[in-house]
Every structure is written in structure tokens, then in C-alpha cells.
Protein backbone atom coordinates (compact mmCIF):
# COMPACT_ATOMS: atom_id res chain seq x y z
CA UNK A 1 0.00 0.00 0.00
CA UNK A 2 1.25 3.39 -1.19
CA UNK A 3 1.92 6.28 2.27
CA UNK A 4 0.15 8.92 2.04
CA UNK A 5 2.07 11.94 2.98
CA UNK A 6 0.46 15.36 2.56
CA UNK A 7 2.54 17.71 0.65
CA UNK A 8 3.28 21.00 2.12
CA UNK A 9 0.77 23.64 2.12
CA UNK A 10 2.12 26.53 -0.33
CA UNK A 11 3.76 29.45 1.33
CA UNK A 12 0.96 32.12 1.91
CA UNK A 13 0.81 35.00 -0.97
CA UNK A 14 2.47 37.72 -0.81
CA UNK A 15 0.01 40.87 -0.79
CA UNK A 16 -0.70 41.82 -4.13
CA UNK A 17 1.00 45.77 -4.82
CA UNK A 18 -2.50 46.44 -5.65
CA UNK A 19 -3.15 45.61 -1.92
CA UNK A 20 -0.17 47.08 -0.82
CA UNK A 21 -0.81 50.33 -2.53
CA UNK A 22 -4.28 50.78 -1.71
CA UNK A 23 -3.16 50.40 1.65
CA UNK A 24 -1.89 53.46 2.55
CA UNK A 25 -4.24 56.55 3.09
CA UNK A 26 -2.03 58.36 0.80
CA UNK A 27 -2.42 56.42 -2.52
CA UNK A 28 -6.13 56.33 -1.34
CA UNK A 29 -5.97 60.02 -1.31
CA UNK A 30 -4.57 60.45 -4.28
CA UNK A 31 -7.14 58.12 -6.28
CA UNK A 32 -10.15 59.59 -4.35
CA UNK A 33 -8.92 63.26 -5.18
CA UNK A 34 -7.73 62.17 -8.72
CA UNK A 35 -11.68 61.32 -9.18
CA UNK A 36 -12.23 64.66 -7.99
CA UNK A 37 -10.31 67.12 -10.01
CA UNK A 38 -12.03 64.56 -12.99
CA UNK A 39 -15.78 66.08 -11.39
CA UNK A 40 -14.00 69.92 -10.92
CA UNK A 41 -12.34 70.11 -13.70
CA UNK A 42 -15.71 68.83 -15.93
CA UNK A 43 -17.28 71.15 -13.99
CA UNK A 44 -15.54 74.41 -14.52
CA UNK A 45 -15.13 73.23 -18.66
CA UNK A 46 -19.17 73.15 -19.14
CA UNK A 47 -19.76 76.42 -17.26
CA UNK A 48 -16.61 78.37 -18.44
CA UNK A 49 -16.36 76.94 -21.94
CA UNK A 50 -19.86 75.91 -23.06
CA UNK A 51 -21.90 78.08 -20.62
CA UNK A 52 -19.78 81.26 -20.93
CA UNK A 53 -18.97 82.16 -17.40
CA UNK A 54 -16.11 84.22 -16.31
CA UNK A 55 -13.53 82.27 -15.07
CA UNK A 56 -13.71 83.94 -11.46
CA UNK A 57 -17.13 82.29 -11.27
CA UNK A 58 -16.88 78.85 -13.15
CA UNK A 59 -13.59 78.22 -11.27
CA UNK A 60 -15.53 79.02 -7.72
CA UNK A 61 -19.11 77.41 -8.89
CA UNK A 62 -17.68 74.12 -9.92
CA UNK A 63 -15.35 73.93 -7.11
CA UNK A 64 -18.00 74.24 -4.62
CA UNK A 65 -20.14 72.03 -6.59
CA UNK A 66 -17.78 69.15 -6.12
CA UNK A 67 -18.05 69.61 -1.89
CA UNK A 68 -20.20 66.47 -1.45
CA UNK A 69 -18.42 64.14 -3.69
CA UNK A 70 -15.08 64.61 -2.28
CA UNK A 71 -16.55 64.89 1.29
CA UNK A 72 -17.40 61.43 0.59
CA UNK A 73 -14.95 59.59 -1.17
CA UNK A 74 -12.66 60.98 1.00
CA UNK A 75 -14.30 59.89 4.58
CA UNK A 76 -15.31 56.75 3.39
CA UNK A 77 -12.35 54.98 0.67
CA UNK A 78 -9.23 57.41 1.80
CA UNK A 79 -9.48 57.17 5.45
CA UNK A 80 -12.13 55.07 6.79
CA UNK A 81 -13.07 57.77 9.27
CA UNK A 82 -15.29 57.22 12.24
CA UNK A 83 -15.40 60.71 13.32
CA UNK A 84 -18.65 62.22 13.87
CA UNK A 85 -20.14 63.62 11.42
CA UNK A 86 -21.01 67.31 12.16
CA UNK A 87 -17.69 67.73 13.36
CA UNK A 88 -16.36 66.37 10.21
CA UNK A 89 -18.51 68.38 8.06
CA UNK A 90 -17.65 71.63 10.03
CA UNK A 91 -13.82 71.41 9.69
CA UNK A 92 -14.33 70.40 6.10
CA UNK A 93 -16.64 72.89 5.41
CA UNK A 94 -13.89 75.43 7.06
CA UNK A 95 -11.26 73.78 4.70
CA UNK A 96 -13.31 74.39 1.33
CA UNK A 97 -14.07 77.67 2.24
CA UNK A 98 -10.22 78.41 2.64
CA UNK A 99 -9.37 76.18 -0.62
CA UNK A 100 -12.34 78.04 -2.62
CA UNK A 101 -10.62 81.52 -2.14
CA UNK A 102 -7.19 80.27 -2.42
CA UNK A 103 -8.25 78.51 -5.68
CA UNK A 104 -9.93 81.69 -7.38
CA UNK A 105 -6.84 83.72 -6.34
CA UNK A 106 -4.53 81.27 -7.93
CA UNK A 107 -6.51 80.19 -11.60
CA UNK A 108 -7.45 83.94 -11.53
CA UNK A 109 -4.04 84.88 -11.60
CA UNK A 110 -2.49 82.63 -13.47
CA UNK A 111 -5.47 82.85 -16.28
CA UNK A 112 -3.63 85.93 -17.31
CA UNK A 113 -0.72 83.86 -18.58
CA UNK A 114 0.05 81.77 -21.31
CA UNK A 115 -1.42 78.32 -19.54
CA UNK A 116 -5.17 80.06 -18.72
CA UNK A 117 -7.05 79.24 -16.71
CA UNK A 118 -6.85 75.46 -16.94
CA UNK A 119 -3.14 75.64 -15.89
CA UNK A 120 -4.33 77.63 -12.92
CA UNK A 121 -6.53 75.12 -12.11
CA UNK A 122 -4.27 72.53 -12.40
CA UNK A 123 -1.74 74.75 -10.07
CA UNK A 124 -4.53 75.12 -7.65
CA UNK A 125 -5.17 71.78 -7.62
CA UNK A 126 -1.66 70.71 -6.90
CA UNK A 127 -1.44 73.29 -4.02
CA UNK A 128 -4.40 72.20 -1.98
CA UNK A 129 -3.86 68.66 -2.36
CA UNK A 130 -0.72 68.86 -0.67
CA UNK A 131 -1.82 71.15 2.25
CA UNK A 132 -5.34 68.92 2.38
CA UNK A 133 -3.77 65.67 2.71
CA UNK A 134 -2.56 66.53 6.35
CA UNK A 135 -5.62 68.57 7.27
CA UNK A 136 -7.57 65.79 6.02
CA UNK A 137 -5.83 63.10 8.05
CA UNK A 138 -5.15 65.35 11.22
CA UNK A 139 -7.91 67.34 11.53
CA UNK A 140 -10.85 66.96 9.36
CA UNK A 141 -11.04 62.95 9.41
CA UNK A 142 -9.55 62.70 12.57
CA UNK A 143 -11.16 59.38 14.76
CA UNK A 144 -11.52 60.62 18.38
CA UNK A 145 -9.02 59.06 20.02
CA UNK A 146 -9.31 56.56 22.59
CA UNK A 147 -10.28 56.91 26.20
CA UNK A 148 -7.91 56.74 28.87
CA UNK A 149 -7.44 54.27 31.29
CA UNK A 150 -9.46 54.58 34.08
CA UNK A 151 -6.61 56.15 36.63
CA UNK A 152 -6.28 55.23 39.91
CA UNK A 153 -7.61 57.66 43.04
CA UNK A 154 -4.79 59.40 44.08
CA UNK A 155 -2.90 58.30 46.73
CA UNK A 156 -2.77 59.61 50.81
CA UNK A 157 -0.30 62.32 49.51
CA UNK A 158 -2.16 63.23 46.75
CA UNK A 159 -5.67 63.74 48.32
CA UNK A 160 -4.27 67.14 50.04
């Protein structure tokens, strides 16, 4: 009669880089605002380009516009937040309001020069996403972090 052995189970995969990627909040980040700009910069195309707007006005319009998408995408797929929501919508709301007037400034300005105004929007875009990254993560997303330890009563010494 023949032994049955029982060959050795293959090593367990190695994470896909897929998996490995989409692990960090930063690629996350990236993808989720990548989707963004794609809604912003659609956006600000229709009503600047086929609606006529001034560019002061398409560039703020469409940026607001996009608020709820990224709100989303960003709470949910880049960082998995459990913070409470009106907190979260606050300090983001606080954020856009700050990014809306820096973004104007910055495609207004540069839509004097040879790039327009979809270089400056590209420019503002670059700008913000690095200062939102951190807010995002530190401040706007931010989990409440975990109780304490229940600490002891103080001590004879203490109680004075």
C-alpha cells in the first residue's frame, strides 16, 4: 500500500501591490482626489467653456459644486473615518471655504498667462492637495481618540 504523505501547504501569498498600494491613506488620497479634479475640472469646462462664465465664477461654482463628492470619497475609501459627522462636516466645510478663495486667487491669476485658466486650475489643484492631505488626516477625518485608562484615586499624599 502506497503512504500517504500530505505535501506542504504553499507558502501564503504575498500581498498583491494592488493591496499594498491601496493600503496606505495616501495612494487612497490620491485616487479619491484624482476622481475629484475629474468632477472639478468637468465642472468648470461646461460652465466656463460651453456656458460662458467668467472664469472667477466657473472656477468658484464648480469647485463648490464638487463639496459632497469629495466629502465622501474621502471619509469613506481614503481614510475610513469614524469621526462624527457634524464635526467632520464643520472642519471640512472650514477647509473648502479656505481652498475656494485660495483657488480663485490662484486660476485667476495665473489665467492671465500663457497656460489660462486650466493651468491655474491645475496649479490650484496641486497646491491644496498637498496642504489637504494633512488637514484631512489630522484634523478633518480625525477618529476621536481613545479613552484613557481609568486612573487610579490618588494616593494619601495626593488627596491634600
Amino acid at each position: 500500500m502506497a503512504e500517504l504523505t500530505s505535501s506542504p501547504e504553499p507558502a501564503p501569498a504575498a500581498p498583491s501591490l494592488l493591496k499594498r498600494l491601496l493600503s496606505h491613506s495616501g495612494v487612497r488620497y490620491l485616487i479619491a482626489g484624482g476622481l475629484s479634479f475629474l468632477v472639478d475640472f468637468g465642472l468648470l469646462a461646461l460652465l466656463h467653456d460651453v456656458l460662458l462664465w467668467p472664469v472667477w465664477l466657473a472656477s468658484g461654482v464648480s469647485f463648490l459644486l464638487s463639496f459632497a463628492f469629495t466629502y465622501t470619497i474621502q471619509r469613506v475609501f481614503s481614510f475610513g473615518s469614524r469621526a462624527p459627522h457634524g464635526r467632520a462636516v464643520l472642519r471640512y466645510t472650514l477647509l473648502v471655504a479656505f481652498n475656494t478663495l485660495a483657488t480663485i486667487l490662484i486660476v485667476s491669476l495665473v489665467n492671465a498667462s500663457v497656460v489660462g485658466w486650466a493651468g491655474g486650475k491645475v496649479v490650484a489643484t496641486v497646491v491644496t492637495t498637498a496642504w489637504n492631505y494633512f488637514a484631512y488626516r489630522y484634523w478633518v477625518f480625525a477618529d476621536d481618540p481613545e479613552p484613557n485608562e481609568p486612573t487610579p484615586p490618588p494616593g494619601p499624599a495626593e488627596r491634600n
